[in-house]
N, C-alpha and C. Protein backbone atom coordinates (compact mmCIF):
# COMPACT_ATOMS: atom_id res chain seq x y z
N UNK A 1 3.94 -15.81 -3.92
CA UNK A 1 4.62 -14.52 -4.06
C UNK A 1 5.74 -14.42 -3.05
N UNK A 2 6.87 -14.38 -3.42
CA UNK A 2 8.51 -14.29 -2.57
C UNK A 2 8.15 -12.66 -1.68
N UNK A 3 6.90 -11.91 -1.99
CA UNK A 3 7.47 -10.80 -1.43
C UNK A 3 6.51 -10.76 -0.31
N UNK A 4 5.28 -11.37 0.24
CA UNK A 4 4.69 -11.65 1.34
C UNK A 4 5.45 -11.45 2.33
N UNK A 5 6.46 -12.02 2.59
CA UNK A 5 7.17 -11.35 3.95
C UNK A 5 7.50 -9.67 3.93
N UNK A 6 7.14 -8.99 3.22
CA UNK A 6 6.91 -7.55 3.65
C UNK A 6 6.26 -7.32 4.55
N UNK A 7 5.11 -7.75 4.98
CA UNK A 7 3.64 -8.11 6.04
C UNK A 7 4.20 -8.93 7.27
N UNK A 8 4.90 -9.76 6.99
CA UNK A 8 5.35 -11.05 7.81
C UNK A 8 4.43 -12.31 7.92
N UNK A 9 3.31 -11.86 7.25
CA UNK A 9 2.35 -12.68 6.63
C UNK A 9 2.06 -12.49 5.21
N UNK A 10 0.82 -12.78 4.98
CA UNK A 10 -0.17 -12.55 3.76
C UNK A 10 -0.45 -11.31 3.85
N UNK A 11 -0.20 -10.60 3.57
CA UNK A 11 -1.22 -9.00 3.33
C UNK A 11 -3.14 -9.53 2.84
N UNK A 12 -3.57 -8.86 4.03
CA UNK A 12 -4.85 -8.95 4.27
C UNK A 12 -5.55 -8.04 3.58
N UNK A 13 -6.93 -8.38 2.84
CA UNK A 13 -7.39 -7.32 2.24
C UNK A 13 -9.28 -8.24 2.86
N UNK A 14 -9.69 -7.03 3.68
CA UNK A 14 -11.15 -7.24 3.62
C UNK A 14 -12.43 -5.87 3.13
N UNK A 15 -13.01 -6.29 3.31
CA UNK A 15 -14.77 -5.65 2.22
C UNK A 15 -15.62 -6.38 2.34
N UNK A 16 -17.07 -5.66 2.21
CA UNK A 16 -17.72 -6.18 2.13
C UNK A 16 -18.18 -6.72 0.74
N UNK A 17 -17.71 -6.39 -0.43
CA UNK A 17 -17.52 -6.82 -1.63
C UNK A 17 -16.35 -7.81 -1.96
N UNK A 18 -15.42 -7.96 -1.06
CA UNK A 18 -14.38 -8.45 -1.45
C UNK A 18 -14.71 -10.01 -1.61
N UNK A 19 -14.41 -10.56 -2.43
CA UNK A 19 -14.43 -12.17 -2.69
C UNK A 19 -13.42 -12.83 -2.64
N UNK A 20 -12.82 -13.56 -1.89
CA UNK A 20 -11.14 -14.13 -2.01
C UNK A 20 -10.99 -14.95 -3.56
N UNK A 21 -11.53 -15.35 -3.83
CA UNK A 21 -11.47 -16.36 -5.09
C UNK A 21 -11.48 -15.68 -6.11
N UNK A 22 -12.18 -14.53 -6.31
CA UNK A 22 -12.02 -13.26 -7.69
C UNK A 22 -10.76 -12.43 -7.41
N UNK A 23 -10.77 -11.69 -5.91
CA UNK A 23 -9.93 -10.63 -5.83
C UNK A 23 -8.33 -10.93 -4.85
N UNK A 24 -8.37 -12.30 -4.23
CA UNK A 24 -7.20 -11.87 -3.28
C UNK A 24 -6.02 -12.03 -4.55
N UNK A 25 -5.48 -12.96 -5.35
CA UNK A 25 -4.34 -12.55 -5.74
C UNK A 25 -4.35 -11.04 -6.36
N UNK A 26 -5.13 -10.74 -7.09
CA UNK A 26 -5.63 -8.84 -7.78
C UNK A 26 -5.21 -8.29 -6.76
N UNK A 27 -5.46 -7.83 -5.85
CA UNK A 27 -5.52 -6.71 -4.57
C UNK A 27 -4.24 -7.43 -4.03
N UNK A 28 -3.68 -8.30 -3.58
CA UNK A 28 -2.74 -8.66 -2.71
C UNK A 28 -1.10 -8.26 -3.71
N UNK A 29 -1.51 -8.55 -5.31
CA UNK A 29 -1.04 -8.00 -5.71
C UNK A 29 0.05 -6.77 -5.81
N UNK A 30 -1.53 -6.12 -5.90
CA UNK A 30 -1.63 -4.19 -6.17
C UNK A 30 -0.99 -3.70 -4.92
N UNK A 31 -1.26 -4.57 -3.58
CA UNK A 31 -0.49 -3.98 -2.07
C UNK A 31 0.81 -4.08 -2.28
N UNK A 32 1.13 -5.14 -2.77
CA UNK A 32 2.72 -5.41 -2.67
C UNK A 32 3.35 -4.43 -3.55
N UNK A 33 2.87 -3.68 -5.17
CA UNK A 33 3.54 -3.14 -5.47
C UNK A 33 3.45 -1.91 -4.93
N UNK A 34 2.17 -1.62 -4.31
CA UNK A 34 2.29 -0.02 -3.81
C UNK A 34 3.37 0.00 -2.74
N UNK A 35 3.30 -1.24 -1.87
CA UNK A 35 3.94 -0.73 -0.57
C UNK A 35 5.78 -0.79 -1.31
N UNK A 36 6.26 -1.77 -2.11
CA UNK A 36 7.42 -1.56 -2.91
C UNK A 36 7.82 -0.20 -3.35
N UNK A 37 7.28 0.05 -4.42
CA UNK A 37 7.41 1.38 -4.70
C UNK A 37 7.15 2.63 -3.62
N UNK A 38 6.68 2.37 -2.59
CA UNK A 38 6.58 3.66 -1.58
C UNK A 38 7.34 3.42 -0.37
N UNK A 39 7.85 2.27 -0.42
CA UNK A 39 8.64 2.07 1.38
C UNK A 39 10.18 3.11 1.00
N UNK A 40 10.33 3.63 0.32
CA UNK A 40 11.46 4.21 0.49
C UNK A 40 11.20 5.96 1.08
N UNK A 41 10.04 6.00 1.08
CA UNK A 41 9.41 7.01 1.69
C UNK A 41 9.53 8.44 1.28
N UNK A 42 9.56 8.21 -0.18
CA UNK A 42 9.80 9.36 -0.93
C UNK A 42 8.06 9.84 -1.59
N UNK A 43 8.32 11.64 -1.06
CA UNK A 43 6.41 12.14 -1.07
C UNK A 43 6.14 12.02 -2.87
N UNK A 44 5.05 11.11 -3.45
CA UNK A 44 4.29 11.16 -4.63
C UNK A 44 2.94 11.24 -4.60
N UNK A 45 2.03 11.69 -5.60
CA UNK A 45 0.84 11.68 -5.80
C UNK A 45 0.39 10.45 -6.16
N UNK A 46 -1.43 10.12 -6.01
CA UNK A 46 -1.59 9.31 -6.31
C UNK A 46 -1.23 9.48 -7.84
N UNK A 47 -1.67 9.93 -8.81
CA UNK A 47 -1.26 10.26 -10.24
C UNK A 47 0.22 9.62 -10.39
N UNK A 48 1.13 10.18 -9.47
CA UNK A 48 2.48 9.59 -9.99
C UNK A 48 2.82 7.85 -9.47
N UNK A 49 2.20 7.34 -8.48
CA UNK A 49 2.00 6.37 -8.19
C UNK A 49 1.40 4.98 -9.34
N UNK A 50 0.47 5.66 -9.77
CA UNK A 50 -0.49 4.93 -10.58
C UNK A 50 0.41 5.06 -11.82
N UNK A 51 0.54 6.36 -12.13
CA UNK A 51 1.96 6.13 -13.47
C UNK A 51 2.95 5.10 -13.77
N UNK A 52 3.53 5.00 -12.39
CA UNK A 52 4.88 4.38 -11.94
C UNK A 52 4.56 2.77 -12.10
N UNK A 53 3.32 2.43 -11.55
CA UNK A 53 3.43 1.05 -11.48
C UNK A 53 2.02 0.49 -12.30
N UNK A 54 1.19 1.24 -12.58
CA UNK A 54 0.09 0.34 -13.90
C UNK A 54 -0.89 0.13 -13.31
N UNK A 55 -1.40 1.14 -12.22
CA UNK A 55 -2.34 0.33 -11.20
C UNK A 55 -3.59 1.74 -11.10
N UNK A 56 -4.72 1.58 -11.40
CA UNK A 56 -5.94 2.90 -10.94
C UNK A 56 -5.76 3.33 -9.82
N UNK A 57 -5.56 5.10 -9.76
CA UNK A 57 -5.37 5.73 -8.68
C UNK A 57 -6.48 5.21 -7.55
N UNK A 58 -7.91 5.02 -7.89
CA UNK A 58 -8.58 4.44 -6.71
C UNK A 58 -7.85 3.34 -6.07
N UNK A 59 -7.26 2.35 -6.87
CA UNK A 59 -7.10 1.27 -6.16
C UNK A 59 -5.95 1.40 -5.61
N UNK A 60 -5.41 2.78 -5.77
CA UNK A 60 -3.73 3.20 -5.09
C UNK A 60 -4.33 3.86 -3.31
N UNK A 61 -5.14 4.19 -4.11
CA UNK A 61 -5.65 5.18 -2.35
C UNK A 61 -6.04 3.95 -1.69
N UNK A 62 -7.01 2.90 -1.65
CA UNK A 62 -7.69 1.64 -0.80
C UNK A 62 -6.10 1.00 -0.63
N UNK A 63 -5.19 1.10 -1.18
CA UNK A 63 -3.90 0.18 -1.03
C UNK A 63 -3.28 0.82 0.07
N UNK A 64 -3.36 2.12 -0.10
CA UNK A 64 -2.49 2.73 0.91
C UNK A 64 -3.17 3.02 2.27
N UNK A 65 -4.90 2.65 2.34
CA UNK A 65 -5.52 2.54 3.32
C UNK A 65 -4.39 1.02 4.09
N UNK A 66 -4.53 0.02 3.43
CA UNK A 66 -4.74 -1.81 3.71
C UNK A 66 -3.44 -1.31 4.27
N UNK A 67 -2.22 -0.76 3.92
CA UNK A 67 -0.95 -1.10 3.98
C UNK A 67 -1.16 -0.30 5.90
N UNK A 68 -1.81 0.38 6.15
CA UNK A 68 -1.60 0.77 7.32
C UNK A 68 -2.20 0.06 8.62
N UNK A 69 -2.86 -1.05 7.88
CA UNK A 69 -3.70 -1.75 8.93
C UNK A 69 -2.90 -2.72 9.80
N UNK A 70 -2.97 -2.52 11.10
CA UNK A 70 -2.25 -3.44 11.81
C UNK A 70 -2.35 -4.64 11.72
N UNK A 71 -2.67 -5.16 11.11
CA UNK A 71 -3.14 -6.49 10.44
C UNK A 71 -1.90 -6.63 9.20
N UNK A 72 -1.58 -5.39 8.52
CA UNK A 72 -0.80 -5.72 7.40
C UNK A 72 0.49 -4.97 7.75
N UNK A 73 1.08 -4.74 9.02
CA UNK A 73 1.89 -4.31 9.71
C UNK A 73 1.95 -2.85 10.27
N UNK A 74 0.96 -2.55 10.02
CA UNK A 74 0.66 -1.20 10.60
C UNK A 74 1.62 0.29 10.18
N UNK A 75 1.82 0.22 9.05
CA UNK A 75 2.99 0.78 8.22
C UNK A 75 2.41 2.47 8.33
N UNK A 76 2.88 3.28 8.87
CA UNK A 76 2.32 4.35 8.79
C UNK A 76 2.53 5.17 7.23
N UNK A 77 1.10 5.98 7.30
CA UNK A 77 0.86 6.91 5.82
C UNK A 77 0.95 8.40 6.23
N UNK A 78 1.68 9.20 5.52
CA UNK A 78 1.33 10.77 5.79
C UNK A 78 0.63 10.85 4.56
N UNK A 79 0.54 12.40 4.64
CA UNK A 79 -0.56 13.06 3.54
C UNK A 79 -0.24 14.17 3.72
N UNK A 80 0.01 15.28 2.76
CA UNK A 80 0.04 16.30 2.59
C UNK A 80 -0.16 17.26 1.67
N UNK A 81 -0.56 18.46 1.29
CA UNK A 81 -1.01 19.30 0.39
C UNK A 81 0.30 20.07 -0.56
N UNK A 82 0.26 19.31 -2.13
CA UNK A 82 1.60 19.46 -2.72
C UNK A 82 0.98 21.11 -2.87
N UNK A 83 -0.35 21.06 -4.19
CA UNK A 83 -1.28 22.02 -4.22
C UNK A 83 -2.63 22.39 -4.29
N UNK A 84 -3.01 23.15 -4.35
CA UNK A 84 -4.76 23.34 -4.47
C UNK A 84 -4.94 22.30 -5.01
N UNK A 85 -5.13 21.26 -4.07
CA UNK A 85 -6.77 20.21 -4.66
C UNK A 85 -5.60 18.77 -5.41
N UNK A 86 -4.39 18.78 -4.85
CA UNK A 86 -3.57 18.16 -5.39
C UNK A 86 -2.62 17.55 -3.92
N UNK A 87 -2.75 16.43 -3.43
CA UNK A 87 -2.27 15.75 -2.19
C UNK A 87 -1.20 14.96 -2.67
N UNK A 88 -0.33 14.29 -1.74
CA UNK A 88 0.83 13.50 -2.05
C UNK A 88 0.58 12.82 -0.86
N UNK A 89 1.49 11.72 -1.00
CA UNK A 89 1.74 10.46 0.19
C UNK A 89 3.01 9.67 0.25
N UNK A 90 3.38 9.71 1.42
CA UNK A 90 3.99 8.58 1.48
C UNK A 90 4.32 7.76 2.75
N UNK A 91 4.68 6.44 2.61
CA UNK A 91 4.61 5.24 3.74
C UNK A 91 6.12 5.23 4.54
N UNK A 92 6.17 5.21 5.45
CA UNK A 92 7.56 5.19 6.55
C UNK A 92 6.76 3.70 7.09
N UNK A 93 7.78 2.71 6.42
CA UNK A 93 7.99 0.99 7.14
C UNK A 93 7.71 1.07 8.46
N UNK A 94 7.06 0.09 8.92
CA UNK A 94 7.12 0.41 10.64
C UNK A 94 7.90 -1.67 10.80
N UNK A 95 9.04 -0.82 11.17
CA UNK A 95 10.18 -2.09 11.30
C UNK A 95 10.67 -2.94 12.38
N UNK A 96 9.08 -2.01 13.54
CA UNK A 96 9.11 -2.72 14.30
C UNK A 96 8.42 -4.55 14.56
N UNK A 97 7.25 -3.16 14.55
CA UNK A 97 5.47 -4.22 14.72
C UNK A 97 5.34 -5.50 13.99
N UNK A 98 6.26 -6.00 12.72
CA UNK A 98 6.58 -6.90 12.09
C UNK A 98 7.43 -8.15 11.70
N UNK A 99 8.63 -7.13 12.23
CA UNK A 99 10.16 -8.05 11.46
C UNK A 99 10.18 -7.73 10.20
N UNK A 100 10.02 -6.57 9.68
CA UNK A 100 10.41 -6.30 8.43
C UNK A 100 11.27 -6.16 8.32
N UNK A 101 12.40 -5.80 7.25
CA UNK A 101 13.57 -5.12 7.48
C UNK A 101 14.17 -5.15 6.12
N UNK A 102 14.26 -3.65 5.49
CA UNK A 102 14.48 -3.12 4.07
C UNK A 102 15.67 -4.12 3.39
């Protein structure tokens, strides 16, 4: 995958369910497009997230956990209340901790 250097590595995904041989390309995947579609740091729901790119809102929320792990560059997540019972998110690149650079 050409887009691994988002991470400056491999984007890491661990669990205690996780199996590398079933799930790392699946999940390593699903990171790369979440963190794509959200590094521009514009606020969406998971709903509009999962719309946008073909992917189950669960596995949008665990993505947007992984993407903050200093392990996968430590990319910070906000969260905030669009409405009752209805949250949004979005990722601000951390362009340091990595060598990323948009």
């Amino acid at each position: 995958m050409e887009n691994l250097n988002l991470f400056n590595q491999p984007p890491v995904i661990k669990g205690s369910d996780f199996i590398p041989e079933l799930d790392q390309i699946r999940l390593t995947g699903q990171m790369l497009k979440v963190f794509e579609y959200m590094r521009n740091g514009k606020w969406r729901t998971l709903f509009e997230i999962a719309d946008a790119i073909n992917e189950p809102e669960a596995s949008i929320s665990a993505q947007l956990r992984h993407i903050t792990r200093s392990y996968n560059g430590g990319h910070k997540k906000e969260k905030r209340r669009r409405t009752c019972g209805t949250w949004e998110y979005r990722i601000i690149p951390n362009h340091s901790s990595n060598g990323y650079t948009p």
